[in-house]
N, C-alpha and C. Protein backbone atom coordinates (compact mmCIF):
# COMPACT_ATOMS: atom_id res chain seq x y z
N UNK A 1 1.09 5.59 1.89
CA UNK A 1 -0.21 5.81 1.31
C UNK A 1 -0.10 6.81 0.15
N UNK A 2 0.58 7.73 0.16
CA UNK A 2 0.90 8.80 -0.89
C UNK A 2 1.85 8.32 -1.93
N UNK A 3 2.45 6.93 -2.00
CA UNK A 3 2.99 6.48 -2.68
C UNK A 3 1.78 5.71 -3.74
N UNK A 4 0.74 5.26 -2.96
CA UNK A 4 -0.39 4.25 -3.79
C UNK A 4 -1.41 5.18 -4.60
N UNK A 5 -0.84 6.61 -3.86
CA UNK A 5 -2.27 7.63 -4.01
C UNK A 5 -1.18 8.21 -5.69
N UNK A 6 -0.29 8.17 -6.05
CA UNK A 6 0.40 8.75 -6.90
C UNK A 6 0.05 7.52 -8.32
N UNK A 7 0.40 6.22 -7.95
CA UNK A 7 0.43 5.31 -8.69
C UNK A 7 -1.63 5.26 -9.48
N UNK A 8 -1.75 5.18 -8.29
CA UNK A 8 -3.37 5.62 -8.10
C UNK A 8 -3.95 6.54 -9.66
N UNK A 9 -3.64 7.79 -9.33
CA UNK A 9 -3.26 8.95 -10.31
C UNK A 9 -2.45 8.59 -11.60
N UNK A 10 -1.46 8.23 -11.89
CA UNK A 10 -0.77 8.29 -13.03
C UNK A 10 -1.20 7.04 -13.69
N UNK A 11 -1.94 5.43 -13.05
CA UNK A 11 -2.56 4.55 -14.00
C UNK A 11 -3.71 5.34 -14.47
N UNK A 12 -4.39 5.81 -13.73
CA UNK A 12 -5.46 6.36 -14.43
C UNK A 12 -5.72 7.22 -15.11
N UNK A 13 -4.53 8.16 -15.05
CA UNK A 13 -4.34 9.55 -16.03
C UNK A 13 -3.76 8.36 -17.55
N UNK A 14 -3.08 7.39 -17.23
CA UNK A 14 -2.22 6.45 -18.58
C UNK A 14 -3.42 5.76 -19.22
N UNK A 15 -4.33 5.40 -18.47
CA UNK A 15 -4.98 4.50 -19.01
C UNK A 15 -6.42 5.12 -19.36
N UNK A 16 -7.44 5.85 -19.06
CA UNK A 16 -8.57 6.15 -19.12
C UNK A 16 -8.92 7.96 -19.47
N UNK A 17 -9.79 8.19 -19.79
CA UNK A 17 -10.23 9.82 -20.48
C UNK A 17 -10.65 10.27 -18.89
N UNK A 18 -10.51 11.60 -19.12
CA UNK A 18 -10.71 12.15 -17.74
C UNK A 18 -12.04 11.96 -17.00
N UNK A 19 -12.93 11.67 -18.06
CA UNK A 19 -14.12 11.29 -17.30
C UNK A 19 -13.99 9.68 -16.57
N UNK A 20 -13.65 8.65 -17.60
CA UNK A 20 -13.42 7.26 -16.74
C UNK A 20 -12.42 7.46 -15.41
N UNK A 21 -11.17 8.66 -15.44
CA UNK A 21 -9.94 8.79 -14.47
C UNK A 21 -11.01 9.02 -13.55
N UNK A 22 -12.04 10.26 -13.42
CA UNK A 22 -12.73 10.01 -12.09
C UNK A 22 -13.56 9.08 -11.59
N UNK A 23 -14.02 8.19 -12.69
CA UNK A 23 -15.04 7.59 -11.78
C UNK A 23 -14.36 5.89 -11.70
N UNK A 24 -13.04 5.54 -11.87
CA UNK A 24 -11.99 4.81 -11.94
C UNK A 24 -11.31 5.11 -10.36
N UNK A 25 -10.83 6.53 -9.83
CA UNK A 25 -9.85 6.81 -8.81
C UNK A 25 -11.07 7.72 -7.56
N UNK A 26 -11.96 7.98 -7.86
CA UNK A 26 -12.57 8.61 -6.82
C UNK A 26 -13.40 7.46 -5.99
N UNK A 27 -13.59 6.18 -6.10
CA UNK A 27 -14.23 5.12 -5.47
C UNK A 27 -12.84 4.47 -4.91
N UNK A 28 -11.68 4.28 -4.54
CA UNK A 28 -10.50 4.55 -4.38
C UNK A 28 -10.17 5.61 -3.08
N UNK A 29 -10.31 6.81 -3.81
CA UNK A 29 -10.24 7.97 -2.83
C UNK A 29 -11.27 7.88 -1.58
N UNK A 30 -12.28 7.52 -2.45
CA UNK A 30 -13.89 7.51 -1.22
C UNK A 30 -13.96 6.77 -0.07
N UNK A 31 -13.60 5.13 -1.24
CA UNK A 31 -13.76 4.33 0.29
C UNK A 31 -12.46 3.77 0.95
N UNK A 32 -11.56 4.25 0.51
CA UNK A 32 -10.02 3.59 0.85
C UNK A 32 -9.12 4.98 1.53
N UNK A 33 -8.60 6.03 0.43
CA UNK A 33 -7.69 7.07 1.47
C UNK A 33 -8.44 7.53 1.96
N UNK A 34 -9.44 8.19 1.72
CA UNK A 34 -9.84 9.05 2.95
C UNK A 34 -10.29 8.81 4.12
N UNK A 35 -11.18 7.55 4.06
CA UNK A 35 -11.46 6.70 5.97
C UNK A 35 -10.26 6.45 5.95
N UNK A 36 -8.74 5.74 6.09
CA UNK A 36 -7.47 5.70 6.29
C UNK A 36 -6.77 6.69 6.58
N UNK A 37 -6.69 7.85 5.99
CA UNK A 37 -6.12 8.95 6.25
C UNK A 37 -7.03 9.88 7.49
N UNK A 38 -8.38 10.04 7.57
CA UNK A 38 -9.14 10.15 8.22
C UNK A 38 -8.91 9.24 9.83
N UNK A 39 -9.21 7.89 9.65
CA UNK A 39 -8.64 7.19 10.79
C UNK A 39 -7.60 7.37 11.65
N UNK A 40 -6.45 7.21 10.58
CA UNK A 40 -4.96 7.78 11.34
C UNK A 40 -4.72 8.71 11.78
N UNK A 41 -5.49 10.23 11.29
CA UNK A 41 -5.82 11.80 11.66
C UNK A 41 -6.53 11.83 13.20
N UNK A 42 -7.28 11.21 13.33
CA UNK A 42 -8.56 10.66 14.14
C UNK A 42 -7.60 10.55 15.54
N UNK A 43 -6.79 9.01 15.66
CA UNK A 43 -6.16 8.46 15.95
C UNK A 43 -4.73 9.07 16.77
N UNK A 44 -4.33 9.82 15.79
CA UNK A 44 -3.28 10.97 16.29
C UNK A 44 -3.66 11.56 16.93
N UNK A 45 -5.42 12.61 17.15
CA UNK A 45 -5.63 13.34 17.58
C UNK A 45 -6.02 13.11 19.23
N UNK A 46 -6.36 11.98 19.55
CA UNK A 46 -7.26 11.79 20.42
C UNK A 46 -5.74 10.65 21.13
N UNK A 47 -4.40 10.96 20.87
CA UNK A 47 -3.84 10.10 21.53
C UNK A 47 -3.56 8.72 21.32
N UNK A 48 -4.40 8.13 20.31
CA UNK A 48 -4.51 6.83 20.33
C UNK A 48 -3.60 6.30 19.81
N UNK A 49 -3.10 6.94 18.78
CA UNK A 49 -1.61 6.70 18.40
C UNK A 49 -0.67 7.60 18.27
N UNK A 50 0.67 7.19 18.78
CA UNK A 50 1.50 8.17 19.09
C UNK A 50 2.30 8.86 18.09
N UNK A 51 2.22 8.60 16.64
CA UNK A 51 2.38 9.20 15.65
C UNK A 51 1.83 8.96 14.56
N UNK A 52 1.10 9.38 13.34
CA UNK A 52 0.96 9.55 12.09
C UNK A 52 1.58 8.39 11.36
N UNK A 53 2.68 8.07 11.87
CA UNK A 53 3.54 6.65 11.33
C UNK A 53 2.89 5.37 12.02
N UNK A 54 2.40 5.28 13.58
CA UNK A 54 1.77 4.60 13.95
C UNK A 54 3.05 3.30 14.38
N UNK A 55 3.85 3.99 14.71
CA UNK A 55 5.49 3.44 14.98
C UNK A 55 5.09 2.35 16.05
N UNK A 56 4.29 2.24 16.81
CA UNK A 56 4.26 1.26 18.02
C UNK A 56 3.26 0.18 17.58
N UNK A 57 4.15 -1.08 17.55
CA UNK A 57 3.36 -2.54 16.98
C UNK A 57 1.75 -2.98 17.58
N UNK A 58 1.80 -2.06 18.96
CA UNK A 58 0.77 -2.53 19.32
C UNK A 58 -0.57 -1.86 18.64
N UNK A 59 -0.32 -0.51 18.84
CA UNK A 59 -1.04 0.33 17.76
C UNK A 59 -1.00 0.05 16.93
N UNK A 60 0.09 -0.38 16.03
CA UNK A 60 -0.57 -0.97 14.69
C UNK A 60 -1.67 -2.10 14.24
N UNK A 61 -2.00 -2.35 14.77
CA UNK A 61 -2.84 -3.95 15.33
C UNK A 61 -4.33 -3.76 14.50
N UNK A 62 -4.83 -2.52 15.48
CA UNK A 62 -5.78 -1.63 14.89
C UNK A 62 -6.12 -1.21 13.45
N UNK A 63 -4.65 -0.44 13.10
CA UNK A 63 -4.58 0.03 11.80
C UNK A 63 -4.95 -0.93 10.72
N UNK A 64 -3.80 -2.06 10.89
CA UNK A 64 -3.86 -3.15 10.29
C UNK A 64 -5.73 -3.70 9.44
N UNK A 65 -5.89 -4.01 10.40
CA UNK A 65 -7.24 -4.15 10.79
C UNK A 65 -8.69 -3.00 9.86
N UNK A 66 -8.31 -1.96 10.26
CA UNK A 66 -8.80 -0.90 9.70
C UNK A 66 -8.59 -0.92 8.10
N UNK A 67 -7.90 -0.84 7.59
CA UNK A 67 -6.84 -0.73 6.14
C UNK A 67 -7.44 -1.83 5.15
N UNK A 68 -7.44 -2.73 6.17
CA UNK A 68 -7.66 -4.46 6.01
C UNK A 68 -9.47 -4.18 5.27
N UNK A 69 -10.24 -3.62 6.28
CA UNK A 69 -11.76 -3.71 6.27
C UNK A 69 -12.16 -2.47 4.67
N UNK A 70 -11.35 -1.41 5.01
CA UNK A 70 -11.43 -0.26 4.11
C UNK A 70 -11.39 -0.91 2.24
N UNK A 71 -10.14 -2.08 2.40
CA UNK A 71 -9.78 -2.50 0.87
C UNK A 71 -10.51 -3.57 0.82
N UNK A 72 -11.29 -4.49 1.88
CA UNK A 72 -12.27 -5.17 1.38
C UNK A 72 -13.34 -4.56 0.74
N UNK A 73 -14.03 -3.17 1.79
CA UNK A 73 -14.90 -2.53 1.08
C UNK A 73 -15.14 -2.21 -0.24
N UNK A 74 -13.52 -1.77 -0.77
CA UNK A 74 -13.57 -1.09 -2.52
C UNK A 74 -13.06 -2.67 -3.29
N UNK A 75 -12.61 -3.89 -2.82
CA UNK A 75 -12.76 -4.84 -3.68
C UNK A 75 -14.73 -5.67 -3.31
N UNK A 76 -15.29 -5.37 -2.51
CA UNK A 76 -16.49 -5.41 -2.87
C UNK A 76 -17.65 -4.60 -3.56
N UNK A 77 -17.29 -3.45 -3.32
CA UNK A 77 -17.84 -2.36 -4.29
C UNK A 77 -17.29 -2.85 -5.43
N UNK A 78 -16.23 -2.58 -6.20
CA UNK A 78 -15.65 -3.38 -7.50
C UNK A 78 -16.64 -4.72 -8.30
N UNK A 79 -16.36 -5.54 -7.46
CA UNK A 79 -16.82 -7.05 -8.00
C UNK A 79 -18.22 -6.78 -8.01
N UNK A 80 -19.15 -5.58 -7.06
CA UNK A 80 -20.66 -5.39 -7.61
C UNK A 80 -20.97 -4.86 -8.37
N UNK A 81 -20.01 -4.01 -8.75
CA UNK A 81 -20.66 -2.71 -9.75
C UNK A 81 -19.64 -3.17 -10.45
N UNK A 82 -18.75 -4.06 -10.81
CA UNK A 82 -18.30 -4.04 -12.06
C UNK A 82 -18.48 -5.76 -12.59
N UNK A 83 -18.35 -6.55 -11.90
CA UNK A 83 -18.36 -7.90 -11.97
C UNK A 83 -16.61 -8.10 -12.28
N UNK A 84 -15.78 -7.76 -11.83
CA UNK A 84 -14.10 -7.80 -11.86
C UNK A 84 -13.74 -7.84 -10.44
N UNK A 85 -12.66 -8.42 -10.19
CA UNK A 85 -11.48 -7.90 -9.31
C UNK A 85 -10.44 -7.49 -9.49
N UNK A 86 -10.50 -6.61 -8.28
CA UNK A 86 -9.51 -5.58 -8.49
C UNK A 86 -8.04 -6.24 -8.08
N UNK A 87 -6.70 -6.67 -8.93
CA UNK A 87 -5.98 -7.30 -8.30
C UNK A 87 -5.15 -6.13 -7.59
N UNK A 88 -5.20 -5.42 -7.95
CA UNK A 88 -3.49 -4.31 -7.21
C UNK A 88 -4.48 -4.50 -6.27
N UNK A 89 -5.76 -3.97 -5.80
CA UNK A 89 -6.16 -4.30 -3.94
C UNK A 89 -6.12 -5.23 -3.38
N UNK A 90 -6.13 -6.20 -4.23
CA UNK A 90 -6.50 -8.14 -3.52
C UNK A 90 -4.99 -7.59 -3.19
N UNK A 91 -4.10 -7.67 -4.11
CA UNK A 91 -2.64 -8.46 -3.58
C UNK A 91 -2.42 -7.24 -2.56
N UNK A 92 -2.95 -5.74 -2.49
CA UNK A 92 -2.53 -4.90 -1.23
C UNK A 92 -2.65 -5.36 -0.38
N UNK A 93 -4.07 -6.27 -0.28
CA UNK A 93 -4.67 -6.73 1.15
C UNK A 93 -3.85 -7.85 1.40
N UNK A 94 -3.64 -8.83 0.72
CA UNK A 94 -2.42 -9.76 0.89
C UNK A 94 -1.38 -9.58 1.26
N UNK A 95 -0.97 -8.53 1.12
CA UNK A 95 0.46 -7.71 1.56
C UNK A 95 0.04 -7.30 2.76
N UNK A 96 -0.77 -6.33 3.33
CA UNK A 96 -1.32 -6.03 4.58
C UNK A 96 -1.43 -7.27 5.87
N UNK A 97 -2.09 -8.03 4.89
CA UNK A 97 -2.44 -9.65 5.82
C UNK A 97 -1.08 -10.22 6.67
N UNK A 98 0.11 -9.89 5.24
CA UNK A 98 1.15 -11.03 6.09
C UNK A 98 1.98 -10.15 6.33
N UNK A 99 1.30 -8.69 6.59
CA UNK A 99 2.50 -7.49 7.59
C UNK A 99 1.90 -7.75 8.87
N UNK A 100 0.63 -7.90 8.82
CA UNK A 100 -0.31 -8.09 9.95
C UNK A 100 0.19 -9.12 10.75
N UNK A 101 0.74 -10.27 10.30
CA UNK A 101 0.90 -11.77 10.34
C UNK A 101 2.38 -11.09 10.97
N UNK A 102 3.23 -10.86 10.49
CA UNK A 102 4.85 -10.41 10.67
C UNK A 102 4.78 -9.24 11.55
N UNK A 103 3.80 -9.07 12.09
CA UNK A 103 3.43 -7.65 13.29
C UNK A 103 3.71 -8.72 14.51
N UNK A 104 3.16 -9.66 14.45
CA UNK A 104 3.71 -10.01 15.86
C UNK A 104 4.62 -10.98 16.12
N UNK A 105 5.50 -10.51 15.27
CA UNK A 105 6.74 -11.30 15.13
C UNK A 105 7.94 -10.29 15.36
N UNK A 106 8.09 -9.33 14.36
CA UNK A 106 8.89 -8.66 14.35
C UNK A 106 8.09 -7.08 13.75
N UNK A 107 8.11 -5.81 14.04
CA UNK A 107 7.56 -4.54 13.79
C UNK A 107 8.12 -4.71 12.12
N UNK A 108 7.67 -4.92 11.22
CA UNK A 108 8.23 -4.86 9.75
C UNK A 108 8.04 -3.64 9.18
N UNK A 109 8.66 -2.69 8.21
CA UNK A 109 8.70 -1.60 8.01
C UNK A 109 7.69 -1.80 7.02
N UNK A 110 6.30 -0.81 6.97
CA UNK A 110 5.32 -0.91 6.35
C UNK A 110 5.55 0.38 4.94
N UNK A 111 6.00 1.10 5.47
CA UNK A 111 6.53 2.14 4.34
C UNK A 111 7.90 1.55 3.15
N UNK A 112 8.43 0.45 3.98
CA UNK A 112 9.13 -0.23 2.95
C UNK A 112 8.64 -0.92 1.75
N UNK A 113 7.42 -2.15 2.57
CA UNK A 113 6.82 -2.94 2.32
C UNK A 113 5.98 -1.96 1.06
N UNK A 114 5.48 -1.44 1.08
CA UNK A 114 4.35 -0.27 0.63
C UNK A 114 5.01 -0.11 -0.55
N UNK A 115 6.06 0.79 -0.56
CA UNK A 115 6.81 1.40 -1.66
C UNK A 115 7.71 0.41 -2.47
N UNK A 116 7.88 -0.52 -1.81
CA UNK A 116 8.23 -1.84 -2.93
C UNK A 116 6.96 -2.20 -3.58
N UNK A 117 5.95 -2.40 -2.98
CA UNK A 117 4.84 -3.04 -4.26
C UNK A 117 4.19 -1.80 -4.95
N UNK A 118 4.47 -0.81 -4.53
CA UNK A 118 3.97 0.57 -5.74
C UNK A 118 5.40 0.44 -6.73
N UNK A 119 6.59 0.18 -6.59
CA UNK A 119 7.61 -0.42 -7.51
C UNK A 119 7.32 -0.91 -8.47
N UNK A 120 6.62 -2.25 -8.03
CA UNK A 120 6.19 -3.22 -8.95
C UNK A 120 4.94 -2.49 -9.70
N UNK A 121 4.18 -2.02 -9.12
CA UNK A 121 2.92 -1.17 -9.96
C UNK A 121 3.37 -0.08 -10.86
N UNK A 122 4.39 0.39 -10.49
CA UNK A 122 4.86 1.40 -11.56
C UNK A 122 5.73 0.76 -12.72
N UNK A 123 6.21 -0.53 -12.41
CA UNK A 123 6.85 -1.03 -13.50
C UNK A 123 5.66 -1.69 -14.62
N UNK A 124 4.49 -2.02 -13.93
CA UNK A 124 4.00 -2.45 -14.67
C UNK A 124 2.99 -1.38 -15.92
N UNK A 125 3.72 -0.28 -15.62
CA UNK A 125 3.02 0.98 -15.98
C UNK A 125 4.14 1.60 -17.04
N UNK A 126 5.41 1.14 -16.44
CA UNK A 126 6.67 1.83 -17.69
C UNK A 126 8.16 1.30 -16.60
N UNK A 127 8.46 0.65 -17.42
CA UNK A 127 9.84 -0.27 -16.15
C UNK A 127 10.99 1.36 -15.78
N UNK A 128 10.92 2.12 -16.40
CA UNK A 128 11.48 3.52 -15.61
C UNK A 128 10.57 3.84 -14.54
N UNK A 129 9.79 4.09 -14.49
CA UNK A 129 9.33 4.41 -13.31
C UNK A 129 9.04 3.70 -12.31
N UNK A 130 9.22 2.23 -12.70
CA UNK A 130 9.09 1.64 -11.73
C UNK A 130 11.09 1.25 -11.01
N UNK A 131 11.70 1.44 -11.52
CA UNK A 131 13.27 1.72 -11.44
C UNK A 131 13.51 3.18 -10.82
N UNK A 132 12.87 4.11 -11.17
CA UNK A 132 12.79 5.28 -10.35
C UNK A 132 12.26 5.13 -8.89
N UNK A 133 11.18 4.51 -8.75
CA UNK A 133 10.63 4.49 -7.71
C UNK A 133 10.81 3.22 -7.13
N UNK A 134 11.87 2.13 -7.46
CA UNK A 134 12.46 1.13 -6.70
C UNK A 134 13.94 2.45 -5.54
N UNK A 135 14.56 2.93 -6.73
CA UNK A 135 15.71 4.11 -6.00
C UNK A 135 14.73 4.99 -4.51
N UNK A 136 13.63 5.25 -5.23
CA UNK A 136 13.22 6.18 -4.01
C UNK A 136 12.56 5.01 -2.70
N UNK A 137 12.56 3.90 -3.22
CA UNK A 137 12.40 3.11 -2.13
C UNK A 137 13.58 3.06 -1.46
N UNK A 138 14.36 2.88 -1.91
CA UNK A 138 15.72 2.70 -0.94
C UNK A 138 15.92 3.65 0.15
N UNK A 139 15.58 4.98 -0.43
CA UNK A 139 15.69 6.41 0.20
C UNK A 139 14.99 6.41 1.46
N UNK A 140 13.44 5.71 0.73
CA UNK A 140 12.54 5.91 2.33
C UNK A 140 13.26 4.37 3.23
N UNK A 141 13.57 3.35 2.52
CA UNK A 141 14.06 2.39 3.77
C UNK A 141 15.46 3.01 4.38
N UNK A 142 15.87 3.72 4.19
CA UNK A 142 17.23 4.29 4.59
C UNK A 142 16.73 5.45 5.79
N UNK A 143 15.83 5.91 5.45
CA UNK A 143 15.39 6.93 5.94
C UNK A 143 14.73 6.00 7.89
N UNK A 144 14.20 4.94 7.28
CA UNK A 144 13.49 4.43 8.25
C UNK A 144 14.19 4.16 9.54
N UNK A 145 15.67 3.70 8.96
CA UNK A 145 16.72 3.20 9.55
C UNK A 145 17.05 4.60 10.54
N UNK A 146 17.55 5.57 9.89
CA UNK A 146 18.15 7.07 9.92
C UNK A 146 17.54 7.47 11.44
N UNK A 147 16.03 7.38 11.01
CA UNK A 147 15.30 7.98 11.69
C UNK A 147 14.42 7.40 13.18
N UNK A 148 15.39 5.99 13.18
CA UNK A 148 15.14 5.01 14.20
C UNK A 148 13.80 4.58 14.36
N UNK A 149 12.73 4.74 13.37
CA UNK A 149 11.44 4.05 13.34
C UNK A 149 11.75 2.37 13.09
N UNK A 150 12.57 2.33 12.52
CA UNK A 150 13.15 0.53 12.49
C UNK A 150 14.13 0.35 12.61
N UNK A 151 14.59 -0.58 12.89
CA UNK A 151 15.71 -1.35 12.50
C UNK A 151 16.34 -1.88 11.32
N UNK A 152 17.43 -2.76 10.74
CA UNK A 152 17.85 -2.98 9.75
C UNK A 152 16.99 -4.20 9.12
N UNK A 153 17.11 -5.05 10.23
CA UNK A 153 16.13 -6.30 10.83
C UNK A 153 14.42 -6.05 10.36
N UNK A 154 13.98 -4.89 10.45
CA UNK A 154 12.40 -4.50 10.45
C UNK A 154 12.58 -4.18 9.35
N UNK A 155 13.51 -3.27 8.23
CA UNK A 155 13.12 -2.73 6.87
C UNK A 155 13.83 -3.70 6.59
N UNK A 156 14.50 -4.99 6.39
CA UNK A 156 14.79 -6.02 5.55
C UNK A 156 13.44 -7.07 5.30
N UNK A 157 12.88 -6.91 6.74
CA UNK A 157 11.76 -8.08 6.59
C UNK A 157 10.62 -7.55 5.78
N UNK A 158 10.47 -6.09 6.21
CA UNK A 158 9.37 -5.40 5.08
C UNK A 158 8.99 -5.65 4.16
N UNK A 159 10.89 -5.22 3.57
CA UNK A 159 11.52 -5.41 2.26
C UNK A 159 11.73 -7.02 1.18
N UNK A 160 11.18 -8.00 2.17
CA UNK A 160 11.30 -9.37 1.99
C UNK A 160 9.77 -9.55 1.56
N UNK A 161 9.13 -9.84 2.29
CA UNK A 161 7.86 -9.71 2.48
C UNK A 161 6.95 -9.09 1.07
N UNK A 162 7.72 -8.10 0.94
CA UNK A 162 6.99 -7.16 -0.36
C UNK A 162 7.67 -7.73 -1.59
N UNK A 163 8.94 -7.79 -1.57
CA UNK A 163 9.14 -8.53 -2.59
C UNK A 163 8.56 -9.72 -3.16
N UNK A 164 8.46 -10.52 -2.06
CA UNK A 164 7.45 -11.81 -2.58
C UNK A 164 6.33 -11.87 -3.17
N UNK A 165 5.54 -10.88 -2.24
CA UNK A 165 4.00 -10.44 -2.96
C UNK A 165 4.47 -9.85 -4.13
N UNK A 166 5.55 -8.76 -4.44
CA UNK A 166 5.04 -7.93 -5.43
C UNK A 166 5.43 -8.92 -6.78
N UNK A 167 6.58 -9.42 -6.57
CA UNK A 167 7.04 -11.17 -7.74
C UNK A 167 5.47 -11.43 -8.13
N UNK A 168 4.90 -12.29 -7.22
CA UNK A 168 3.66 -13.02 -7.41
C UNK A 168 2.70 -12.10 -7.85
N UNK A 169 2.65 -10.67 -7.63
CA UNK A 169 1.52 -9.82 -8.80
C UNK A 169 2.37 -9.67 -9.91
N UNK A 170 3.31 -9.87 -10.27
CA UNK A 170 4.03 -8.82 -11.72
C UNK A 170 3.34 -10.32 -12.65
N UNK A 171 4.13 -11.28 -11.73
CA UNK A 171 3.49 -12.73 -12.69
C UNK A 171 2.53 -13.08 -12.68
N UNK A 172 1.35 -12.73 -11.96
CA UNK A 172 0.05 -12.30 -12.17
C UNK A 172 -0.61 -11.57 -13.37
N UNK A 173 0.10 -10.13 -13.14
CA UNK A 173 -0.02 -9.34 -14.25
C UNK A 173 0.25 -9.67 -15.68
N UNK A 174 1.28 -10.54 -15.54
CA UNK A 174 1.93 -11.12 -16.87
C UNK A 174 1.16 -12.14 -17.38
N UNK A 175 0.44 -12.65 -16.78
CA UNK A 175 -0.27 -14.29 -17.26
C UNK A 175 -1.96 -13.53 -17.62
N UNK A 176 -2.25 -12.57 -16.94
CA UNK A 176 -3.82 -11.91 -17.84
C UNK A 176 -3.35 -10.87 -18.40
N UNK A 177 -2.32 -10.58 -18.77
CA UNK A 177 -2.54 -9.59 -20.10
C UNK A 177 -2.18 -10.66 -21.45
């Protein structure tokens, strides 16, 4: 999430005057990280999930779900108050959908998945940074491994998974600009 919350920040510091950056990233912040970050806080506290990572598939179910409802909210806020869609959320939620879908198949590494399509969002922002932050993907799927939250098996499928979606937004991106 602090990977989307960065990308979040630096399109909008690249692209808009500080007055459009807030009222561009704080409908974002409003209805997306903070019930999410809030939820998962929530969630941790009361037991419901056994870590902040939300490491157990069954618990994730929920999240899923949650994340899912949160980015419909700000792609319907969007399409009312602006008459647009928002694609980096459509294709998030698309990405979410078929982690959701690959949740009960195999636990897929969602921090993989995640930081590969902020990859692709940062390339589409300056191909260094999105090459910078393909390297620091590696770091956190290595890390995932390291730290026995997955398997090799769970951050490959992540890592599969995101790639596909994030292909199908870059060539997205490429065909409306």
């Amino acid at each position: 999430m602090n990977s989307l919350l960065i990308y979040f920040l630096l399109y909008s510091i690249q692209n808009f005057s500080l007055k459009e950056t807030l009222s561009h990233f704080l409908p974002i912040l409003i209805i997306t990280i903070i019930p999410i970050s809030s939820w998962i806080y929530y969630n941790v506290k009361t037991k419901k999930y056994t870590d902040a990572d939300v490491s157990d598939r069954k618990q994730r179910k929920g999240l899923y779900f949650f994340i899912s409802g949160a980015i419909i909210s700000y792609l319907n806020f969007v399409y009312l108050r602006y008459e647009r869609i928002d694609f980096v959320l459509l294709f998030l939620l698309i990405l979410l959908v078929i982690m959701q879908i690959s949740n009960y198949f195999i636990k897929s590494s969602m921090h993989t998945a995640l930081n590969i399509f902020v990859a692709a969002l940062m390339f589409t922002l300056n191909p260094i940074y999105g090459l910078i932050w393909l390297g620091f993907t590696i770091a956190v799927a290595y890390s995932r491994i390291v730290l026995r939250r997955h398997s090799l098996a769970e951050v490959l499928s992540g890592a599969v998974i995101a790639s596909i979606i994030s292909f199908i937004y870059l060539y997205t991106h490429i065909q409306n600009q």
